[in-house]
PDB file of N, CA and C in Angstrom:
ATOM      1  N   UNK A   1      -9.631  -4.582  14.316  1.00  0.00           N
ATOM      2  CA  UNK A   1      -9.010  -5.223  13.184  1.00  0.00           C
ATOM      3  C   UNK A   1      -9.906  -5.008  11.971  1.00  0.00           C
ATOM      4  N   UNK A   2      -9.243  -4.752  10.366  1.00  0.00           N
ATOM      5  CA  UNK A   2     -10.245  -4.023   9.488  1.00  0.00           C
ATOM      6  C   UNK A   2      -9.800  -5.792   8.499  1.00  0.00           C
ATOM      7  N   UNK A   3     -10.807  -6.282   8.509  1.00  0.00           N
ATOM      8  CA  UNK A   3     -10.443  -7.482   7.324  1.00  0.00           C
ATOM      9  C   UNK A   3     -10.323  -7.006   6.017  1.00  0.00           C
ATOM     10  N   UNK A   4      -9.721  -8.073   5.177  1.00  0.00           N
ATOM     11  CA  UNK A   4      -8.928  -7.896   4.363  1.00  0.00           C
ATOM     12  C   UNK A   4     -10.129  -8.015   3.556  1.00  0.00           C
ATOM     13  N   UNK A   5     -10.148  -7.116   2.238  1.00  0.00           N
ATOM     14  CA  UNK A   5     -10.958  -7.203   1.012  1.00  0.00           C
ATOM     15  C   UNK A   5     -10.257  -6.859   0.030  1.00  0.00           C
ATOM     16  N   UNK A   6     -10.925  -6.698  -1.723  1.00  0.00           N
ATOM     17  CA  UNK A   6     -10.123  -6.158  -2.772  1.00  0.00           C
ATOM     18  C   UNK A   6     -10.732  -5.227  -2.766  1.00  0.00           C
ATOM     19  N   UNK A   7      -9.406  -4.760  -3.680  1.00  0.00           N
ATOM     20  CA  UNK A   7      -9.538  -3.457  -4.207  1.00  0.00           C
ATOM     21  C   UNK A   7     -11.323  -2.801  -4.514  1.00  0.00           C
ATOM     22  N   UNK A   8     -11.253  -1.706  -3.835  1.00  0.00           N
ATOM     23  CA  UNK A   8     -12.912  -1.569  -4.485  1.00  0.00           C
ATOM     24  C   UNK A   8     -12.807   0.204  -4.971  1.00  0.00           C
ATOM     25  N   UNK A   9     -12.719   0.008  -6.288  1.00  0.00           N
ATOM     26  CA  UNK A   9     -12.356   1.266  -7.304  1.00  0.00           C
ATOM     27  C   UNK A   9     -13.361   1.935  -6.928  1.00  0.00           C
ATOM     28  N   UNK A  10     -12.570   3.657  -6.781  1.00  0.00           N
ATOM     29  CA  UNK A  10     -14.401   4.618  -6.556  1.00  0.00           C
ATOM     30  C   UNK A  10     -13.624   5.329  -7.867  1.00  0.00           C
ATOM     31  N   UNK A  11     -14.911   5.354  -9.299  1.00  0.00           N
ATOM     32  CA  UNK A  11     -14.484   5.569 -10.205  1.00  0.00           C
ATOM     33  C   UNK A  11     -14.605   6.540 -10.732  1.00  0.00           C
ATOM     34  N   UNK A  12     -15.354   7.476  -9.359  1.00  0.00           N
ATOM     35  CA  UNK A  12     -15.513   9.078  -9.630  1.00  0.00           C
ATOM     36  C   UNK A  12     -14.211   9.993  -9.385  1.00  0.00           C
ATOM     37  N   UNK A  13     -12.988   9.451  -8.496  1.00  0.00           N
ATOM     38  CA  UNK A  13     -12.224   9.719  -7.906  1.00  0.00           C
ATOM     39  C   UNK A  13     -11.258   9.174  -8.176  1.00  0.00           C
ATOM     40  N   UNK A  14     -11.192   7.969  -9.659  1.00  0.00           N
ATOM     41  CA  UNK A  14     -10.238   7.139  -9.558  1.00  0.00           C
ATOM     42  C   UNK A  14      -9.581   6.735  -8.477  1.00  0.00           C
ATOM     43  N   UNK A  15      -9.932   6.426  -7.310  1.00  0.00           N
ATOM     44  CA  UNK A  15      -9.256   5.961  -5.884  1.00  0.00           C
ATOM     45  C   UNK A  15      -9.556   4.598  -5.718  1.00  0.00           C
ATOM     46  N   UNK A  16      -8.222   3.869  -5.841  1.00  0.00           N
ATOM     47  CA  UNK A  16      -8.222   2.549  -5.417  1.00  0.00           C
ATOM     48  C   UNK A  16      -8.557   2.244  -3.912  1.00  0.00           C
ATOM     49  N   UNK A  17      -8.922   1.675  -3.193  1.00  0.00           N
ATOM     50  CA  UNK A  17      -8.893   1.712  -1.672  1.00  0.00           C
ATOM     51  C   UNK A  17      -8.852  -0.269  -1.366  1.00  0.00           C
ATOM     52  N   UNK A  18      -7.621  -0.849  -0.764  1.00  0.00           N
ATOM     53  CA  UNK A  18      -7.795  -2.187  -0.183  1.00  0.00           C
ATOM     54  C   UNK A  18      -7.286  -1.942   1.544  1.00  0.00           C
ATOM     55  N   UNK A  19      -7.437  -3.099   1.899  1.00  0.00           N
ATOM     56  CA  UNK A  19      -7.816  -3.144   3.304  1.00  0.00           C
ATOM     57  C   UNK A  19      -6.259  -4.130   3.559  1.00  0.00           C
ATOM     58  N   UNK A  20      -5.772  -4.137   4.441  1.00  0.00           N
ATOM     59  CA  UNK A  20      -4.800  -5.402   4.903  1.00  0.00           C
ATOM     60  C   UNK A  20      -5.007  -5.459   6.271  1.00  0.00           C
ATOM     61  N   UNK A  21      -4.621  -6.818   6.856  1.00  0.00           N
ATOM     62  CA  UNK A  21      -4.710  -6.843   7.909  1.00  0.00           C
ATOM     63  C   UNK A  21      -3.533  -6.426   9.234  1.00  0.00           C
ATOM     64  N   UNK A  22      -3.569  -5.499  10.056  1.00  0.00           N
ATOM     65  CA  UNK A  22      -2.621  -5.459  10.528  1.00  0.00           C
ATOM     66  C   UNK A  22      -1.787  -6.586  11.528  1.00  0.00           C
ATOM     67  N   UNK A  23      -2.531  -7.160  11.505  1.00  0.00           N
ATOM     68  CA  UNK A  23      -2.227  -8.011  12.796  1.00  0.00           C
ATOM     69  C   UNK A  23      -2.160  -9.385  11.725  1.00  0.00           C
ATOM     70  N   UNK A  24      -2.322  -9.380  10.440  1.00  0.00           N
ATOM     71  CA  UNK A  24      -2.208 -10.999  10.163  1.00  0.00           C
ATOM     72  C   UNK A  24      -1.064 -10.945   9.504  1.00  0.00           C
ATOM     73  N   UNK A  25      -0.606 -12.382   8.744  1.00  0.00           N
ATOM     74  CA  UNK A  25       0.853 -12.984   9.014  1.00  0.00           C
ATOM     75  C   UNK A  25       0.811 -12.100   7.415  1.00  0.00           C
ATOM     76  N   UNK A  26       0.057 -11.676   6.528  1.00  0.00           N
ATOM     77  CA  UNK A  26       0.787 -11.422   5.299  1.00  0.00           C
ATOM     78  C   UNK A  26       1.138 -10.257   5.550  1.00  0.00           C
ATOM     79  N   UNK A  27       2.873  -9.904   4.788  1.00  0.00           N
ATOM     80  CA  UNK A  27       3.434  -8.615   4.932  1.00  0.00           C
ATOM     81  C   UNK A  27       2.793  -7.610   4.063  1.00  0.00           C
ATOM     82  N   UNK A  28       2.579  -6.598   4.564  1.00  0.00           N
ATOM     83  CA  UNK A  28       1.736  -5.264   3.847  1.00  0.00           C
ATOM     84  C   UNK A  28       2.523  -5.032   2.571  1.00  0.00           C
ATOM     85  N   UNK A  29       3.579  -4.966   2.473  1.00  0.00           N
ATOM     86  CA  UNK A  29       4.507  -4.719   1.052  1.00  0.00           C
ATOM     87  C   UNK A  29       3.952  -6.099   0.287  1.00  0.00           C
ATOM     88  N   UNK A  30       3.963  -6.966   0.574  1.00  0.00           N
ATOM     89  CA  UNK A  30       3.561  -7.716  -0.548  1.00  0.00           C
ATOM     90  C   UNK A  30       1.883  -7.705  -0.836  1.00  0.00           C
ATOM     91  N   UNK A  31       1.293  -7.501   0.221  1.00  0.00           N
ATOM     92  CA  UNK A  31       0.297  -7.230  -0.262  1.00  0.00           C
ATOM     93  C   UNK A  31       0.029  -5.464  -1.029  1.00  0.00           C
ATOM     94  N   UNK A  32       0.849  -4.426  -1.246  1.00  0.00           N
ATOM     95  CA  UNK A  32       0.686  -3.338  -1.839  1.00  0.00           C
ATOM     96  C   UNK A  32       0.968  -3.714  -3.290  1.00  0.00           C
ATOM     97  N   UNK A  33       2.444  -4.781  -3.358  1.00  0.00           N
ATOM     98  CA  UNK A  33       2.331  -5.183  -4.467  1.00  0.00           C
ATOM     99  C   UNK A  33       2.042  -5.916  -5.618  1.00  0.00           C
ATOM    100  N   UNK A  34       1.289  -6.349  -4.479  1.00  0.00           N
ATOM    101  CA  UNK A  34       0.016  -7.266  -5.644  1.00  0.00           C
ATOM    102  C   UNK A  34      -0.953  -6.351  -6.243  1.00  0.00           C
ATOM    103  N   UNK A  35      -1.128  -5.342  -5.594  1.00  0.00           N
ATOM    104  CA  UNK A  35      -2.465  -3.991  -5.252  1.00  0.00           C
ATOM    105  C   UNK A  35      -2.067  -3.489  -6.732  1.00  0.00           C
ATOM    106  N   UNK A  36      -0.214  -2.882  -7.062  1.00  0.00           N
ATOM    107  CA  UNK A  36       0.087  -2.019  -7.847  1.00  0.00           C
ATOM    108  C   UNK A  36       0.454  -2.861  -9.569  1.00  0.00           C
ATOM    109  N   UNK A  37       0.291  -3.727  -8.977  1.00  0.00           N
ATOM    110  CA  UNK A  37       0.828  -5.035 -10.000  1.00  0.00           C
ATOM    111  C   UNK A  37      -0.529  -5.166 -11.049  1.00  0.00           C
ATOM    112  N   UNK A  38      -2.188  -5.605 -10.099  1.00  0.00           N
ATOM    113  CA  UNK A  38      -2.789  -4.955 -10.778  1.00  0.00           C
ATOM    114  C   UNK A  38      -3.571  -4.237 -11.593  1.00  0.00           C
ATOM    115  N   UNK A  39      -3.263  -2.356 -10.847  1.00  0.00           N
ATOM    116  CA  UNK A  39      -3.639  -1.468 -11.066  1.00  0.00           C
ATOM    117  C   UNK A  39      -2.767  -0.991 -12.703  1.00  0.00           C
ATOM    118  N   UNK A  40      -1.503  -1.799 -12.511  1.00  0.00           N
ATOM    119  CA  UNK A  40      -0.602  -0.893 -14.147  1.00  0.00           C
ATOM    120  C   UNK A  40      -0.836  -2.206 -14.846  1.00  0.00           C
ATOM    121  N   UNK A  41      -1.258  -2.962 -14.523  1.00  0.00           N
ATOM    122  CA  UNK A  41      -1.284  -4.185 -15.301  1.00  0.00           C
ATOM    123  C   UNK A  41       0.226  -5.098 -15.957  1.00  0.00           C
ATOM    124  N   UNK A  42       0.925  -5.067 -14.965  1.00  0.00           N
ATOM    125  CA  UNK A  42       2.064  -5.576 -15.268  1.00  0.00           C
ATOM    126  C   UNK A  42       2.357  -6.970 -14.362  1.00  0.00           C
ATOM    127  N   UNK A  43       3.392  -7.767 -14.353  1.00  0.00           N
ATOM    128  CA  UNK A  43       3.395  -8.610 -13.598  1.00  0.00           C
ATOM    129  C   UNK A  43       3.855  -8.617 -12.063  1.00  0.00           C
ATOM    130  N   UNK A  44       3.759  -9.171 -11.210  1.00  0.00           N
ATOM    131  CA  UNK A  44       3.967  -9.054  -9.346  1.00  0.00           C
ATOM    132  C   UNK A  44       5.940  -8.659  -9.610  1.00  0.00           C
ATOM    133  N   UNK A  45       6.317  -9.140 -10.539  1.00  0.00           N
ATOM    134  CA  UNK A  45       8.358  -8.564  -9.814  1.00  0.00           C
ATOM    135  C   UNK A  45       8.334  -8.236 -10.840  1.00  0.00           C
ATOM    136  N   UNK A  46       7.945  -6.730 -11.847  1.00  0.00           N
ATOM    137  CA  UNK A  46       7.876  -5.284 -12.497  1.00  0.00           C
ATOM    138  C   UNK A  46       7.304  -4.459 -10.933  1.00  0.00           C
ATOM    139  N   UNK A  47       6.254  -4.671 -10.760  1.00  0.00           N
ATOM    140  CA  UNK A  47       5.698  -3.746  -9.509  1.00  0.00           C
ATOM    141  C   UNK A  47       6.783  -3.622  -8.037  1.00  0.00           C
ATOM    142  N   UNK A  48       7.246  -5.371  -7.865  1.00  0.00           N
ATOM    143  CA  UNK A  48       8.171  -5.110  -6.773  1.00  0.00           C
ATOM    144  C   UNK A  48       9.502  -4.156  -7.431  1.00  0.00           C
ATOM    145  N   UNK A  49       9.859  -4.409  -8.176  1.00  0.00           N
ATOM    146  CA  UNK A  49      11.106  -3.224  -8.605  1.00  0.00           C
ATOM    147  C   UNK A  49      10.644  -2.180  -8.196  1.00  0.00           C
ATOM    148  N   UNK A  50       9.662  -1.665  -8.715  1.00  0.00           N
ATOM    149  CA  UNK A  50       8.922  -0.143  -9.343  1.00  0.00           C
ATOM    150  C   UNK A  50       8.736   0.193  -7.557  1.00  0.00           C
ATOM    151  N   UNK A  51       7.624  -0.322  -6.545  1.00  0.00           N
ATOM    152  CA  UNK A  51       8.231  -0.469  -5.353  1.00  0.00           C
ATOM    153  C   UNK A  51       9.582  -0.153  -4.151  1.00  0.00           C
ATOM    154  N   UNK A  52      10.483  -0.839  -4.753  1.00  0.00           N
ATOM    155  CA  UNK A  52      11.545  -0.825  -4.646  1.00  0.00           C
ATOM    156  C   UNK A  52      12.295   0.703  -4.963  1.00  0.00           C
ATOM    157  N   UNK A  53      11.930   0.993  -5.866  1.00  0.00           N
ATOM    158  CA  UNK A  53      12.887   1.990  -6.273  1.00  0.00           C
ATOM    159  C   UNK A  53      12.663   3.348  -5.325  1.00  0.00           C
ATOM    160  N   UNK A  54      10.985   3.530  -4.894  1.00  0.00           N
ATOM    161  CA  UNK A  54      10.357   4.215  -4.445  1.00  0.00           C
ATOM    162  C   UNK A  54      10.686   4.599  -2.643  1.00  0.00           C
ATOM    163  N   UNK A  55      10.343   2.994  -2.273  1.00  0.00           N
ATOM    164  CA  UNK A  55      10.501   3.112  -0.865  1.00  0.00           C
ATOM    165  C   UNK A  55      11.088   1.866  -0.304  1.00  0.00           C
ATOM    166  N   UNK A  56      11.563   1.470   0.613  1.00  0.00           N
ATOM    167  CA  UNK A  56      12.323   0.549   0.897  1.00  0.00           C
ATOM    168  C   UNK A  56      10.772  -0.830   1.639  1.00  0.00           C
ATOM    169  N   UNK A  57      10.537  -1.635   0.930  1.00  0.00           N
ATOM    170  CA  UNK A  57       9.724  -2.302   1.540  1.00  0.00           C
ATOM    171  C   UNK A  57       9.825  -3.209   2.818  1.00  0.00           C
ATOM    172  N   UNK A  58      11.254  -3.678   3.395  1.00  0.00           N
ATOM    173  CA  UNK A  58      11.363  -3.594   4.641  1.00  0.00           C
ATOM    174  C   UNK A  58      10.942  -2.851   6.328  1.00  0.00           C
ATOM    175  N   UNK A  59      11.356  -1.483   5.232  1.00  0.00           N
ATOM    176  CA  UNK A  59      11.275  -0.619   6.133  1.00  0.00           C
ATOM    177  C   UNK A  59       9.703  -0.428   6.225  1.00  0.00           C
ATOM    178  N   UNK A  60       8.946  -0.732   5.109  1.00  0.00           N
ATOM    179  CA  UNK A  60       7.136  -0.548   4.916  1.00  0.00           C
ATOM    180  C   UNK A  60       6.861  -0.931   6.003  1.00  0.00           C
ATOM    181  N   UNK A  61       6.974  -2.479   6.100  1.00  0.00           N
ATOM    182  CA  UNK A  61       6.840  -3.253   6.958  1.00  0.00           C
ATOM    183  C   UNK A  61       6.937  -3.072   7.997  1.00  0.00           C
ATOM    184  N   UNK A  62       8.023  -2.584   8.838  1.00  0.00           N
ATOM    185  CA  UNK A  62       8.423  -2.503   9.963  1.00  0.00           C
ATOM    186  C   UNK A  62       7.988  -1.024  10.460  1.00  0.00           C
ATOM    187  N   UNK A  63       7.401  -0.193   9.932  1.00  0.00           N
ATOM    188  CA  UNK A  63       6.764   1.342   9.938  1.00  0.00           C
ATOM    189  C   UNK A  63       5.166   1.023  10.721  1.00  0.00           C
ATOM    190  N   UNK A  64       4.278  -0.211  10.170  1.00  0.00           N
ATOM    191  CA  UNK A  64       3.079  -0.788  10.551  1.00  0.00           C
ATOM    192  C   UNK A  64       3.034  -2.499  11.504  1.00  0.00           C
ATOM    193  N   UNK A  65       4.401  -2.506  11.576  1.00  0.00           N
ATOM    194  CA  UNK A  65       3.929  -3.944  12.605  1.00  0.00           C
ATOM    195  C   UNK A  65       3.973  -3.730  13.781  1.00  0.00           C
ATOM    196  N   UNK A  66       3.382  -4.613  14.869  1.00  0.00           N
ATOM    197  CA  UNK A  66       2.913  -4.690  15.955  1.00  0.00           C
ATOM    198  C   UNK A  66       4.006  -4.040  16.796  1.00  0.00           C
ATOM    199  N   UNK A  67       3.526  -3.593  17.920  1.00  0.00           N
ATOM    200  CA  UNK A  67       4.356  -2.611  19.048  1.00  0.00           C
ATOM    201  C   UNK A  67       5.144  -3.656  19.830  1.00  0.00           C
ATOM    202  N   UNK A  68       6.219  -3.399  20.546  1.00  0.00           N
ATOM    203  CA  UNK A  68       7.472  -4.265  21.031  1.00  0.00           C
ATOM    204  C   UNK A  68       6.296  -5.167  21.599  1.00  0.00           C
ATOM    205  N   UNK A  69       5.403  -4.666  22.572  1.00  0.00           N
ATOM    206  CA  UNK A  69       4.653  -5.362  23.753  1.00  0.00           C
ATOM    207  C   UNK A  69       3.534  -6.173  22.940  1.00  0.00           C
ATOM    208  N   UNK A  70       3.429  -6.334  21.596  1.00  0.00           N
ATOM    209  CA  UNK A  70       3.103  -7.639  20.735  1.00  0.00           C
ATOM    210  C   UNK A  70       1.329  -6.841  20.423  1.00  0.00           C
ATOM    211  N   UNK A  71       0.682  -5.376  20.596  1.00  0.00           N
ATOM    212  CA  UNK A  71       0.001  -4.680  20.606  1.00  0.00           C
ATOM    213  C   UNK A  71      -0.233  -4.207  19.138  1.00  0.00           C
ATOM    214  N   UNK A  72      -1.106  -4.146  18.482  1.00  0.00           N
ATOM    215  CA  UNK A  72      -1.246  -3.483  17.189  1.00  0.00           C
ATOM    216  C   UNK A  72      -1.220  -2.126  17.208  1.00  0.00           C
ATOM    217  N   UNK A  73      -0.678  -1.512  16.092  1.00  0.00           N
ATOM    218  CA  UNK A  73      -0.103  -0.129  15.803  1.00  0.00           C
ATOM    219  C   UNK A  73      -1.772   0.638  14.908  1.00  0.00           C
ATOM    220  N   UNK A  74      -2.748   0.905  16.056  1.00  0.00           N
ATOM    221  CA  UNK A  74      -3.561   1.731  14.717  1.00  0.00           C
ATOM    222  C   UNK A  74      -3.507   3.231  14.278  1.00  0.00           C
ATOM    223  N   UNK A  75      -2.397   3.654  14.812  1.00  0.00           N
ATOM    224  CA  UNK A  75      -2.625   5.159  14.645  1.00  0.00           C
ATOM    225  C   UNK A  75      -1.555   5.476  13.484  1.00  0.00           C
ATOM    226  N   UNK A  76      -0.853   6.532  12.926  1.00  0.00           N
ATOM    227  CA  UNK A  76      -0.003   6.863  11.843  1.00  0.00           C
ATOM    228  C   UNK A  76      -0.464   6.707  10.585  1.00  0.00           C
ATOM    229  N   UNK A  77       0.438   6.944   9.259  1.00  0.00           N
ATOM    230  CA  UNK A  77      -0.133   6.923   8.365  1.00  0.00           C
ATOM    231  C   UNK A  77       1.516   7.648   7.368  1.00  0.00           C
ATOM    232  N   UNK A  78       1.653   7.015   6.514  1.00  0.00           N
ATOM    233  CA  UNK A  78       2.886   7.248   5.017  1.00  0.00           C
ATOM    234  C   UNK A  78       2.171   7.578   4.024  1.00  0.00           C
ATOM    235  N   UNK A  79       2.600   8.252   3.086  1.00  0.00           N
ATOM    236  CA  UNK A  79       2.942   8.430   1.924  1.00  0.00           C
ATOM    237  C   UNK A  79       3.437   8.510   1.427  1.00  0.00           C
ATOM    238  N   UNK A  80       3.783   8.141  -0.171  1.00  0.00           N
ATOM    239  CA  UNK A  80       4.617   7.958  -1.026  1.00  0.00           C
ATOM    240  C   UNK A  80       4.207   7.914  -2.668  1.00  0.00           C
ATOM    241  N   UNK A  81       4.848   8.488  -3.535  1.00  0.00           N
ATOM    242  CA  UNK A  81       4.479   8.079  -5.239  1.00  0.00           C
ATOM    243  C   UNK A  81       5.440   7.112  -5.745  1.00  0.00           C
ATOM    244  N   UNK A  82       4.397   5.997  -6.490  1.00  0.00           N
ATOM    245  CA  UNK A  82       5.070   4.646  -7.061  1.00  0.00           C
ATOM    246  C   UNK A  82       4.690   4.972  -8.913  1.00  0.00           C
ATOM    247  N   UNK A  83       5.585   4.822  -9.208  1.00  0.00           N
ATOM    248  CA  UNK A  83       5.696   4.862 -10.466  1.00  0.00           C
ATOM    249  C   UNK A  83       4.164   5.309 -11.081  1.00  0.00           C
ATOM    250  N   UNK A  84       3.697   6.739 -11.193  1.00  0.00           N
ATOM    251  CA  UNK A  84       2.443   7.506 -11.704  1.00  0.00           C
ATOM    252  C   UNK A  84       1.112   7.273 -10.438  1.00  0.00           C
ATOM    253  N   UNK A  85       1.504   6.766  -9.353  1.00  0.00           N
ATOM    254  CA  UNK A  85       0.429   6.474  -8.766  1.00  0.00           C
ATOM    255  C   UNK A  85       1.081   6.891  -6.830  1.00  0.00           C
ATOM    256  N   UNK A  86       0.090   7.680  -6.365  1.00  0.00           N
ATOM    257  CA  UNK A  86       0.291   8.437  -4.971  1.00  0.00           C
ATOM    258  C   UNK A  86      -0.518   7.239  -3.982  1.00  0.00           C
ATOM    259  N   UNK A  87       0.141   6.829  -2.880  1.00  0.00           N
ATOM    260  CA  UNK A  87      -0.070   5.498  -2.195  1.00  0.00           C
ATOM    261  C   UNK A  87       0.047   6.372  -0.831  1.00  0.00           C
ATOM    262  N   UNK A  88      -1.069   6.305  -0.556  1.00  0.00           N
ATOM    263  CA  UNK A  88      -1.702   6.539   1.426  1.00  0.00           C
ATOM    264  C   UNK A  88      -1.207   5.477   2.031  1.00  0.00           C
ATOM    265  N   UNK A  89      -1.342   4.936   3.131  1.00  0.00           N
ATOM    266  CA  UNK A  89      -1.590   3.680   4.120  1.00  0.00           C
ATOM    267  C   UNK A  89      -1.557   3.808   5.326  1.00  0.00           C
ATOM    268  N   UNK A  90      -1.872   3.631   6.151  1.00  0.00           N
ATOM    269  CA  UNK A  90      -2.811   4.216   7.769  1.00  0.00           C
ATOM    270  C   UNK A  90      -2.255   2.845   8.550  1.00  0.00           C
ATOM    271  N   UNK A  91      -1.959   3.231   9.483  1.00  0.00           N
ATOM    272  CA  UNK A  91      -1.705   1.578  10.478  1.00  0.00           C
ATOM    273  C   UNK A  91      -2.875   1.027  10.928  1.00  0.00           C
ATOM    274  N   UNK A  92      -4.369   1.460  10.629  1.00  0.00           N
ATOM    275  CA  UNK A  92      -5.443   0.587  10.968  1.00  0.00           C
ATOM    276  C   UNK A  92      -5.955  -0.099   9.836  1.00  0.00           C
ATOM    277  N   UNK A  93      -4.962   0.010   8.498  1.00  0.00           N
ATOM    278  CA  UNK A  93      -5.084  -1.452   7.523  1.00  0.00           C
ATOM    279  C   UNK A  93      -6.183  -0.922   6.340  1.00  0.00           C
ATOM    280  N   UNK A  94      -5.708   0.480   6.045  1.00  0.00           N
ATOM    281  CA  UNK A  94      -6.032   0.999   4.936  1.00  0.00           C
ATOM    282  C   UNK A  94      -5.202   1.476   3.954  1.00  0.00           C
ATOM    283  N   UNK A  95      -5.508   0.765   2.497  1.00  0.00           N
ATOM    284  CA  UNK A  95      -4.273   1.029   1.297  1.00  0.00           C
ATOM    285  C   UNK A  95      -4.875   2.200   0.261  1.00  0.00           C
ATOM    286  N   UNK A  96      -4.918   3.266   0.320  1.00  0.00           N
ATOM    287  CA  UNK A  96      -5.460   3.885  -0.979  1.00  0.00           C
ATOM    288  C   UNK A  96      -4.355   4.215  -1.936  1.00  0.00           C
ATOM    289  N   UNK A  97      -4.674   3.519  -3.211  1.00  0.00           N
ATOM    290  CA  UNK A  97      -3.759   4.101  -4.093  1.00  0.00           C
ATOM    291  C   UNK A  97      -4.738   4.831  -5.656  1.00  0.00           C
ATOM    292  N   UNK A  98      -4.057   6.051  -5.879  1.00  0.00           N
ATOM    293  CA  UNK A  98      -4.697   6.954  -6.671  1.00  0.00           C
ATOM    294  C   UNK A  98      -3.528   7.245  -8.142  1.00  0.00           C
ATOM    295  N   UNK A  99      -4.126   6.962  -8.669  1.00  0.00           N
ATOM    296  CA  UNK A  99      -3.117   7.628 -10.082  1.00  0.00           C
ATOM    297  C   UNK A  99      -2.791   8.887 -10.290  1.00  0.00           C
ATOM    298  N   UNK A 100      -1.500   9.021 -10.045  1.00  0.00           N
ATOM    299  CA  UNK A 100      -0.744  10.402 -10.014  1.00  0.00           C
ATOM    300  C   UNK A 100      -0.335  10.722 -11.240  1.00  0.00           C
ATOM    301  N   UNK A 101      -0.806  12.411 -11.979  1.00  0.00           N
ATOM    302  CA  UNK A 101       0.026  12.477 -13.741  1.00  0.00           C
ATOM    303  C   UNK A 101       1.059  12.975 -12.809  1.00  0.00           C
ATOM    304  N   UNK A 102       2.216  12.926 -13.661  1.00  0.00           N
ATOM    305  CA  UNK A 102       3.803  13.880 -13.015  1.00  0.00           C
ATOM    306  C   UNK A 102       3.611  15.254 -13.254  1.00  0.00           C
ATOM    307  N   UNK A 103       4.385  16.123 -13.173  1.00  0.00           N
ATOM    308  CA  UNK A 103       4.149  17.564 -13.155  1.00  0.00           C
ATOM    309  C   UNK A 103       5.106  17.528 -14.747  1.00  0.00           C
ATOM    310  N   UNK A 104       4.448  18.875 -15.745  1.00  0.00           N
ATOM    311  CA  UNK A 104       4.511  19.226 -16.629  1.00  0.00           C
ATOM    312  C   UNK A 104       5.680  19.693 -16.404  1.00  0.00           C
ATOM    313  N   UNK A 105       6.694  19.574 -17.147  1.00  0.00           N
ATOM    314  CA  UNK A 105       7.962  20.426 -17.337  1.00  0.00           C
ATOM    315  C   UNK A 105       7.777  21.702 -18.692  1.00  0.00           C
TER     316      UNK A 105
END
């Protein structure tokens, strides 16, 4: 089990990196969107939209919770881009989120 800490910016890499717990009662989507809320500096339901639009946070959820037989999930790993920013997350309760520019047209 990886306990939960904040965000700890590596500012050579701009890489956000927080921790969640897999096995504890808070849902990982709400804790991403507190994470992205903030990184853009906006308020917690701007980020859940922005979220939302991206990836289905139900489904977040249910991608990293515990195995039928009530067992924690540490292996796998998603990705996804949230509004300018590219979001890792690993089922052993690692969040990296990195600021993505969009591609030049």
């Amino acid at each position: 089990m990886v306990p939960s800490s904040p965000d700890r910016p590596n500012r050579e890499s701009e890489r956000y990196v927080s921790y969640y717990d897999p096995t504890g009662s808070r849902k990982l989507s709400t804790i991403l969107v507190h994470r992205l809320a903030d990184l853009m500096g906006t308020d917690v339901r701007r980020a859940e939209r922005v979220l939302y639009e991206s990836i289905d946070p139900v489904s977040l959820d249910r991608l990293f919770q515990q195995r039928h037989d009530g067992s924690a999930r540490y292996d796998g790993l998603t990705r996804f881009r949230v509004d300018g920013y590219a979001v890792v997350i690993t089922a052993d309760g690692r969040i990296e989120i990195t600021p993505h520019d969009p591609p030049e047209e």
